[in-house]
N, C-alpha and C. Protein backbone atom coordinates (compact mmCIF):
# COMPACT_ATOMS: atom_id res chain seq x y z
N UNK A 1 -2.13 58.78 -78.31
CA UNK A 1 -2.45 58.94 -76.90
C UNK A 1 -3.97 59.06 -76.74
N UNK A 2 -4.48 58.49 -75.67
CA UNK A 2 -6.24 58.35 -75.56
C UNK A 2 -6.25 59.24 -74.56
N UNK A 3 -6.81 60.14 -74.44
CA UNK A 3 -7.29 61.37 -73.36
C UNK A 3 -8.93 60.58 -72.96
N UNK A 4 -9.22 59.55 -73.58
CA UNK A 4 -10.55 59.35 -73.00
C UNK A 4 -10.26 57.96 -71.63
N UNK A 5 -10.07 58.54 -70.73
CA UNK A 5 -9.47 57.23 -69.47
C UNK A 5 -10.49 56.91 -68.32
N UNK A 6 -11.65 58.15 -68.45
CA UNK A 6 -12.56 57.78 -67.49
C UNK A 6 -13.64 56.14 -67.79
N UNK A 7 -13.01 55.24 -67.14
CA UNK A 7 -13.80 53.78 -67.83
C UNK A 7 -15.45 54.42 -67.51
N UNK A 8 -16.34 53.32 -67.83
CA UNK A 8 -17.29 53.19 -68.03
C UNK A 8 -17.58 52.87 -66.26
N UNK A 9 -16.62 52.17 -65.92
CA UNK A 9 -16.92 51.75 -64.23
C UNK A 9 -16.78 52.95 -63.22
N UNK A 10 -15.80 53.91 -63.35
CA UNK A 10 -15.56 55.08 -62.96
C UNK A 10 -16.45 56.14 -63.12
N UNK A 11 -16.67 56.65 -64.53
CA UNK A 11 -17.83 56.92 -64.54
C UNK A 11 -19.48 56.51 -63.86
N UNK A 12 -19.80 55.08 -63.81
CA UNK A 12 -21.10 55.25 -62.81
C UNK A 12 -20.56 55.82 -61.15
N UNK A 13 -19.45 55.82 -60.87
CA UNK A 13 -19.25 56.31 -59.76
C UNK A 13 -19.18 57.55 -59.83
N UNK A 14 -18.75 58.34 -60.48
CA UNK A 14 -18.99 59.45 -60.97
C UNK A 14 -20.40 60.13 -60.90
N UNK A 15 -20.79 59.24 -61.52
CA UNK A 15 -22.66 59.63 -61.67
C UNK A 15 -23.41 59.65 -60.87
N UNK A 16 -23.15 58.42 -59.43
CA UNK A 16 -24.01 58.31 -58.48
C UNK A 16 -23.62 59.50 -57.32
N UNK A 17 -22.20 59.61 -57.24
CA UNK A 17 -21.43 61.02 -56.24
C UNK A 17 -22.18 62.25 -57.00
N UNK A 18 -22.28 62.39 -58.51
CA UNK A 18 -22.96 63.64 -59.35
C UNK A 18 -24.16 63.60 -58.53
N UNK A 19 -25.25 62.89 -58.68
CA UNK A 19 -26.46 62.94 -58.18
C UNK A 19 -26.65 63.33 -57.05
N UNK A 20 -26.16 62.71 -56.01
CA UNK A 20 -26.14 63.33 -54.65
C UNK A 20 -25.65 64.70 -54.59
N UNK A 21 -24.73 64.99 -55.07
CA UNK A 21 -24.12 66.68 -54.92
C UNK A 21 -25.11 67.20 -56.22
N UNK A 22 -26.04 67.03 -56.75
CA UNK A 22 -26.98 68.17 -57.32
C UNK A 22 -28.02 68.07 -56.80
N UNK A 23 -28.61 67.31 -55.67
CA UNK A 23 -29.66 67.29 -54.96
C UNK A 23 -29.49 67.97 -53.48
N UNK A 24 -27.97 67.85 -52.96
CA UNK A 24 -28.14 68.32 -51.93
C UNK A 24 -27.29 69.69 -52.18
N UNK A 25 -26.02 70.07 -52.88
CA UNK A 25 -25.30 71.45 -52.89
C UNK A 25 -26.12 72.52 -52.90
N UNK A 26 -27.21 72.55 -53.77
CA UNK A 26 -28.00 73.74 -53.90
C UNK A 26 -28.53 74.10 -52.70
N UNK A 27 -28.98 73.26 -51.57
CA UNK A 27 -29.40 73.92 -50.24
C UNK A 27 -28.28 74.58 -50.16
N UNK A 28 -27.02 73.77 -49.78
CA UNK A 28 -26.19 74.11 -49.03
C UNK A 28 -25.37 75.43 -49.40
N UNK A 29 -25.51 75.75 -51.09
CA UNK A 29 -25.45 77.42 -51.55
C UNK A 29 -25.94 77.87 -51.35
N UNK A 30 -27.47 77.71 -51.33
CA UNK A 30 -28.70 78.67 -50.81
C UNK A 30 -28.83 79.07 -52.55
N UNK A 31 -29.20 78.39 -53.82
CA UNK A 31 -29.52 78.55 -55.08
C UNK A 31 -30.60 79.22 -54.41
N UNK A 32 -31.39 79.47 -55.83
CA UNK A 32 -32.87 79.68 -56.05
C UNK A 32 -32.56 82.12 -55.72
N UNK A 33 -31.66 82.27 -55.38
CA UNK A 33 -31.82 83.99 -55.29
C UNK A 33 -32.84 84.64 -56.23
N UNK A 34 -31.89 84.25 -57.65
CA UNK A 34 -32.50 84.95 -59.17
C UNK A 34 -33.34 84.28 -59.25
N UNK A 35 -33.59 82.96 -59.21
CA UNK A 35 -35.27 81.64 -59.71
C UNK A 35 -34.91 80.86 -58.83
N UNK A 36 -35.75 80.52 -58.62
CA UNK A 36 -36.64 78.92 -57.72
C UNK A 36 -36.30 77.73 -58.68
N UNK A 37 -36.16 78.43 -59.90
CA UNK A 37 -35.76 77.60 -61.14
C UNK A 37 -34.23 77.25 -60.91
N UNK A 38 -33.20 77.63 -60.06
CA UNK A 38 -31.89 77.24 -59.98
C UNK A 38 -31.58 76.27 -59.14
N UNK A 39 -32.62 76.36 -58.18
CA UNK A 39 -32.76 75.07 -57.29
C UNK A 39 -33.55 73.55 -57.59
N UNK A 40 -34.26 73.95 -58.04
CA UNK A 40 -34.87 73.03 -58.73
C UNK A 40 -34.60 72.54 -59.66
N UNK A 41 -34.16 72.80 -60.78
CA UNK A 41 -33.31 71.91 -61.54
C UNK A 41 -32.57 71.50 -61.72
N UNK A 42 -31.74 71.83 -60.72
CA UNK A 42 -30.68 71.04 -60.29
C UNK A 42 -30.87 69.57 -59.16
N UNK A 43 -32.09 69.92 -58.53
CA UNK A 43 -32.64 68.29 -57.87
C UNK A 43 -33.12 67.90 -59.02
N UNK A 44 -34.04 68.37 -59.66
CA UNK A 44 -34.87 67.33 -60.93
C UNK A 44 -33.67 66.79 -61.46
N UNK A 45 -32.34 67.75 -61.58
CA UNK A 45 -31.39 66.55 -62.87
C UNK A 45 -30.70 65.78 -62.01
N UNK A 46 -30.33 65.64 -60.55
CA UNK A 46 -30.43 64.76 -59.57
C UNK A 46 -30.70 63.23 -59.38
N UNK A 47 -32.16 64.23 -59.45
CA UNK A 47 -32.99 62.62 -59.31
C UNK A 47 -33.19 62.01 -60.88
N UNK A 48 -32.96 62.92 -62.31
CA UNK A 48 -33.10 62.02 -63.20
C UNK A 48 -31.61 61.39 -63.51
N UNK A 49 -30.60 61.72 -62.99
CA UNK A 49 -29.14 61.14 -62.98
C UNK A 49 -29.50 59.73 -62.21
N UNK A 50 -29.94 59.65 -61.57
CA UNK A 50 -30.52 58.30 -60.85
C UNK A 50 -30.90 57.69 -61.37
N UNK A 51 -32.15 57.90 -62.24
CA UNK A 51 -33.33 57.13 -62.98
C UNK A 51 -31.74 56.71 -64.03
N UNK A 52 -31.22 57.30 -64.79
CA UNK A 52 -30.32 57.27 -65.68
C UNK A 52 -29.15 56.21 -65.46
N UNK A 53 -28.64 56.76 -64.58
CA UNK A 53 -27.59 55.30 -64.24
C UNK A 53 -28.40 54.12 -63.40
N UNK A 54 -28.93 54.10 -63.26
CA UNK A 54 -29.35 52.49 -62.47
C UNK A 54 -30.01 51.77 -63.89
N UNK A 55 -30.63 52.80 -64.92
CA UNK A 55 -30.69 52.17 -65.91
C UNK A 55 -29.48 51.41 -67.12
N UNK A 56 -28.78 51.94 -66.74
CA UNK A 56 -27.41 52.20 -67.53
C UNK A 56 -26.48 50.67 -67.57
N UNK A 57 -26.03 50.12 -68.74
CA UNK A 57 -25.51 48.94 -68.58
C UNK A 57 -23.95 49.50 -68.65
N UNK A 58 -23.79 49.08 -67.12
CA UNK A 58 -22.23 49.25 -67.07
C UNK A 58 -22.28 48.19 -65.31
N UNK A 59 -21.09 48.78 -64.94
CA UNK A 59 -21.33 47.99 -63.57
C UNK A 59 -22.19 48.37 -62.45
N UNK A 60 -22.40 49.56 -62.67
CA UNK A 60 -23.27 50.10 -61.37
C UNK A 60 -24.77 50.40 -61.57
N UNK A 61 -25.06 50.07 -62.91
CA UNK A 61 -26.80 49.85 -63.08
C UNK A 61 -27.30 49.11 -62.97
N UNK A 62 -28.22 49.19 -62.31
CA UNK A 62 -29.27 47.92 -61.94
C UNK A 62 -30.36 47.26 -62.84
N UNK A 63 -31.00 48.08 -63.65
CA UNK A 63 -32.06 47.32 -64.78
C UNK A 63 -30.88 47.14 -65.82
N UNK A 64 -30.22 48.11 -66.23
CA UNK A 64 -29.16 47.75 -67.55
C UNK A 64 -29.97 47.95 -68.50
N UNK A 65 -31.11 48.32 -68.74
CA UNK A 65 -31.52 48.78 -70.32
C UNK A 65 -31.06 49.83 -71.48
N UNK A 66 -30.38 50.50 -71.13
CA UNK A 66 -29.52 51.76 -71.48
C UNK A 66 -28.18 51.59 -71.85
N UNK A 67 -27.71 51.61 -73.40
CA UNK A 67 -26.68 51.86 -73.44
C UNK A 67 -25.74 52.76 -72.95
N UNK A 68 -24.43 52.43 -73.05
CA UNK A 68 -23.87 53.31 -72.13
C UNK A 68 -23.46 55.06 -73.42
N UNK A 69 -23.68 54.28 -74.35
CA UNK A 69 -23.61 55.63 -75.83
C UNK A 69 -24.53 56.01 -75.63
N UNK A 70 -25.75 56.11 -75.28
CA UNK A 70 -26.80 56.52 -74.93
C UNK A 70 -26.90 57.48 -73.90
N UNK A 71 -26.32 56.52 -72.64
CA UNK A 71 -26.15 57.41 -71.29
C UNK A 71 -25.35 58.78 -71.83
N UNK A 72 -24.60 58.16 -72.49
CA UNK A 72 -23.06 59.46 -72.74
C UNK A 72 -23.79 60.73 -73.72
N UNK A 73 -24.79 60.34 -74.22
CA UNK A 73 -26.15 61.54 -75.36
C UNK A 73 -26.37 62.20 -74.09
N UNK A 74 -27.42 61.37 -73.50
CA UNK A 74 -28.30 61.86 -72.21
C UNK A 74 -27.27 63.31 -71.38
N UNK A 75 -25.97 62.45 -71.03
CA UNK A 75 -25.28 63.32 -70.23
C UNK A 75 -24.79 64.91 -71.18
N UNK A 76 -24.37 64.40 -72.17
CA UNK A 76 -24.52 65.84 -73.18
C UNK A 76 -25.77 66.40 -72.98
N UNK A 77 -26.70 66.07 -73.13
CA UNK A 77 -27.57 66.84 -73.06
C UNK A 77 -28.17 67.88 -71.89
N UNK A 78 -27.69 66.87 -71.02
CA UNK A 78 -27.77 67.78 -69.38
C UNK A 78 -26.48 68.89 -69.54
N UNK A 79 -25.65 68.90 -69.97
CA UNK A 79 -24.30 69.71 -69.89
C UNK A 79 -24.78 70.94 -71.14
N UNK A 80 -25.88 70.97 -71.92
CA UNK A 80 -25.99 71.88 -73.07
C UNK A 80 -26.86 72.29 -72.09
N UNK A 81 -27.99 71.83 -71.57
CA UNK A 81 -28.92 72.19 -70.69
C UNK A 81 -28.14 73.20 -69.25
N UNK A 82 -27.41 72.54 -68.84
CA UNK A 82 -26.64 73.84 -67.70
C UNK A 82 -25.83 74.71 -68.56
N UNK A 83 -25.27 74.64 -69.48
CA UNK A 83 -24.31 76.19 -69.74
C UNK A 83 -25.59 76.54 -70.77
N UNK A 84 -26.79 76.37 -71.23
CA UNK A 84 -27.84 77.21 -71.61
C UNK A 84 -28.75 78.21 -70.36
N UNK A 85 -29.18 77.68 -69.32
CA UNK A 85 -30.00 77.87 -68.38
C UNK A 85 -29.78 79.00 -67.85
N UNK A 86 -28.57 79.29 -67.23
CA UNK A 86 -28.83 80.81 -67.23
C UNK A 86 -28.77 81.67 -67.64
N UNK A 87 -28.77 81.70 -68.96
CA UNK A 87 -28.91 82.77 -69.63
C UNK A 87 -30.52 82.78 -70.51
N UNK A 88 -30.85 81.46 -70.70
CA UNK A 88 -32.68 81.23 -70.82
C UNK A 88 -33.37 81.75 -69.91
N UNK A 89 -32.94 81.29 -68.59
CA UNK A 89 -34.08 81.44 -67.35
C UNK A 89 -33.19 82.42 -66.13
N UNK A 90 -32.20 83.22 -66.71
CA UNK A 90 -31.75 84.71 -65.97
C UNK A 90 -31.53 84.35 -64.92
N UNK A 91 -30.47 83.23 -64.89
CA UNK A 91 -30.00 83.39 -63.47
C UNK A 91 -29.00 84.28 -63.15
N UNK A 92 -28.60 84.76 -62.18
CA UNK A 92 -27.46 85.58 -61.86
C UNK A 92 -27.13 84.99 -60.46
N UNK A 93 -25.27 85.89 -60.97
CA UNK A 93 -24.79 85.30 -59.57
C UNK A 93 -24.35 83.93 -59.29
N UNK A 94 -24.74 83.48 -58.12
CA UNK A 94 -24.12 82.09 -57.69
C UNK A 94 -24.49 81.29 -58.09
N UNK A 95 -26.73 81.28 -59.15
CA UNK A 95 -26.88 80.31 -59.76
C UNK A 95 -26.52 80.25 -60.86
N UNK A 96 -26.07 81.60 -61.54
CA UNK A 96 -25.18 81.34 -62.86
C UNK A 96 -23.99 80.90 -62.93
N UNK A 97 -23.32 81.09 -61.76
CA UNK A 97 -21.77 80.33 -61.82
C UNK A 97 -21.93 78.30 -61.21
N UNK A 98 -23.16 78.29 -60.77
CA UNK A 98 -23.22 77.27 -60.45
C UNK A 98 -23.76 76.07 -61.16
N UNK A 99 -24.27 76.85 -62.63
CA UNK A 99 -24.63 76.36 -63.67
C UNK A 99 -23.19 76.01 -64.73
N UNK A 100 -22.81 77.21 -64.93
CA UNK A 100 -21.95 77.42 -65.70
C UNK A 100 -21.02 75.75 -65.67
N UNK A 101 -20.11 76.38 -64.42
CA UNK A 101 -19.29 74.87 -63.48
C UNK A 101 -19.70 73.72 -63.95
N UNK A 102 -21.07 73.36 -63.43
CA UNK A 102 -21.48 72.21 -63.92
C UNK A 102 -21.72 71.92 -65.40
N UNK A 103 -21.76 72.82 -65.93
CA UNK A 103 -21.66 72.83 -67.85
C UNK A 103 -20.55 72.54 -67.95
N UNK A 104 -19.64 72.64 -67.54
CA UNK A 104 -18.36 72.67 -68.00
C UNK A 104 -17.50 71.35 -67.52
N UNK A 105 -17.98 70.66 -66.42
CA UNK A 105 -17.84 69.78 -65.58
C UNK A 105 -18.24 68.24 -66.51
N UNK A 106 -19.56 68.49 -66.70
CA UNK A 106 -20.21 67.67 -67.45
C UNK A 106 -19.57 67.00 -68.77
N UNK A 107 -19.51 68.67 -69.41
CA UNK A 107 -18.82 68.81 -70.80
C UNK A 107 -16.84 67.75 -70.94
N UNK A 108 -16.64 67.62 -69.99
CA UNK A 108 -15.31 67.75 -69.45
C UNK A 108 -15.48 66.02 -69.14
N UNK A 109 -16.62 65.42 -68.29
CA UNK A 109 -16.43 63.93 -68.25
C UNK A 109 -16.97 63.24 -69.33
N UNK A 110 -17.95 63.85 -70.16
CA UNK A 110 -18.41 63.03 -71.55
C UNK A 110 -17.16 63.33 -72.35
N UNK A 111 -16.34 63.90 -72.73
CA UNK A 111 -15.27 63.88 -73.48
C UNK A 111 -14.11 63.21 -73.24
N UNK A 112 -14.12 63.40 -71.90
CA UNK A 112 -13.06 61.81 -71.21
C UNK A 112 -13.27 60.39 -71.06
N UNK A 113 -14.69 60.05 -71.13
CA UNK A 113 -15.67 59.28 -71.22
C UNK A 113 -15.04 58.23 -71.90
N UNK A 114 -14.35 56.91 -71.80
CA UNK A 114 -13.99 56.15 -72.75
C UNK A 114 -15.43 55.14 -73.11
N UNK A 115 -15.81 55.54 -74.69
CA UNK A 115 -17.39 54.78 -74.90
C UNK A 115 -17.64 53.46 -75.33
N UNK A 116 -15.97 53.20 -74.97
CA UNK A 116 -16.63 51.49 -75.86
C UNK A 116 -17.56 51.00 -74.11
N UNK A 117 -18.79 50.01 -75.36
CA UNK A 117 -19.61 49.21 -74.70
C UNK A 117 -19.21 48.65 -73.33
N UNK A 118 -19.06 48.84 -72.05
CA UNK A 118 -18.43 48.27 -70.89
C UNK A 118 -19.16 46.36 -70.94
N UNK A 119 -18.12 45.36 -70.61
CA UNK A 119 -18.88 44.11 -70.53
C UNK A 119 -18.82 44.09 -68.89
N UNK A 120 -19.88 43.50 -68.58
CA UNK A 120 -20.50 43.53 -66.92
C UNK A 120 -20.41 42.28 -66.44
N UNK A 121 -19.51 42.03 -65.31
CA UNK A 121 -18.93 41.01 -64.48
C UNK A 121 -20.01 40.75 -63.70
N UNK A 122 -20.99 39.59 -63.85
CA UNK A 122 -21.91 39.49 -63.01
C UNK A 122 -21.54 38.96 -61.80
């Protein structure tokens, strides 16, 4: 049985809905209580989820320079980066649970992630 079913096409949809909800949710929680740092890095990984998939060769990137095993590193790495952060940079509260979530979130679509190479229907 394959538990990994999120395609490669699903996933950039995934990624581009991700981006928008880490650029705009944090207003709409009111982040930043414990740091300025809870709001903010959550737009910076936003806007680099952007830079990331439009690079990304699957169906929904536009330059395509980026493997998609690559993308799937990158995205680990943002997911070690949120369930590290608040406890590095002391968030409490709603930006620690709002970190956490998204650690776990993250953690949760790279493992469902099916990684073979996607071929792109021009």
């Amino acid at each position: 049985m394959n538990l990994r079913f999120i395609s490669p096409t699903f996933h950039g949809i995934i990624d581009y809905t991700a981006a928008v909800a880490l650029i705009v949710v944090p207003f709409m929680l009111g982040l930043g209580d414990s740091s300025i740092l809870a709001l903010w890095l959550s737009v910076t990984t936003g806007l680099i989820v952007i830079l990331v998939s439009t690079n990304t060769i699957y169906k929904y990137g536009i330059f395509q320079t980026l493997s998609f095993n690559a993308h799937l590193a990158i995205d680990l790495m943002a997911a070690t980066t949120f369930a590290i952060a608040p406890f590095a940079l002391g968030f409490e509260g709603i930006d620690m649970y709002y970190y956490i979530a998204n650690a776990v979130v993250v953690f949760l679509v790279v493992a469902l992630s099916d990684n073979c190479e996607p071929v792109i229907n021009q």
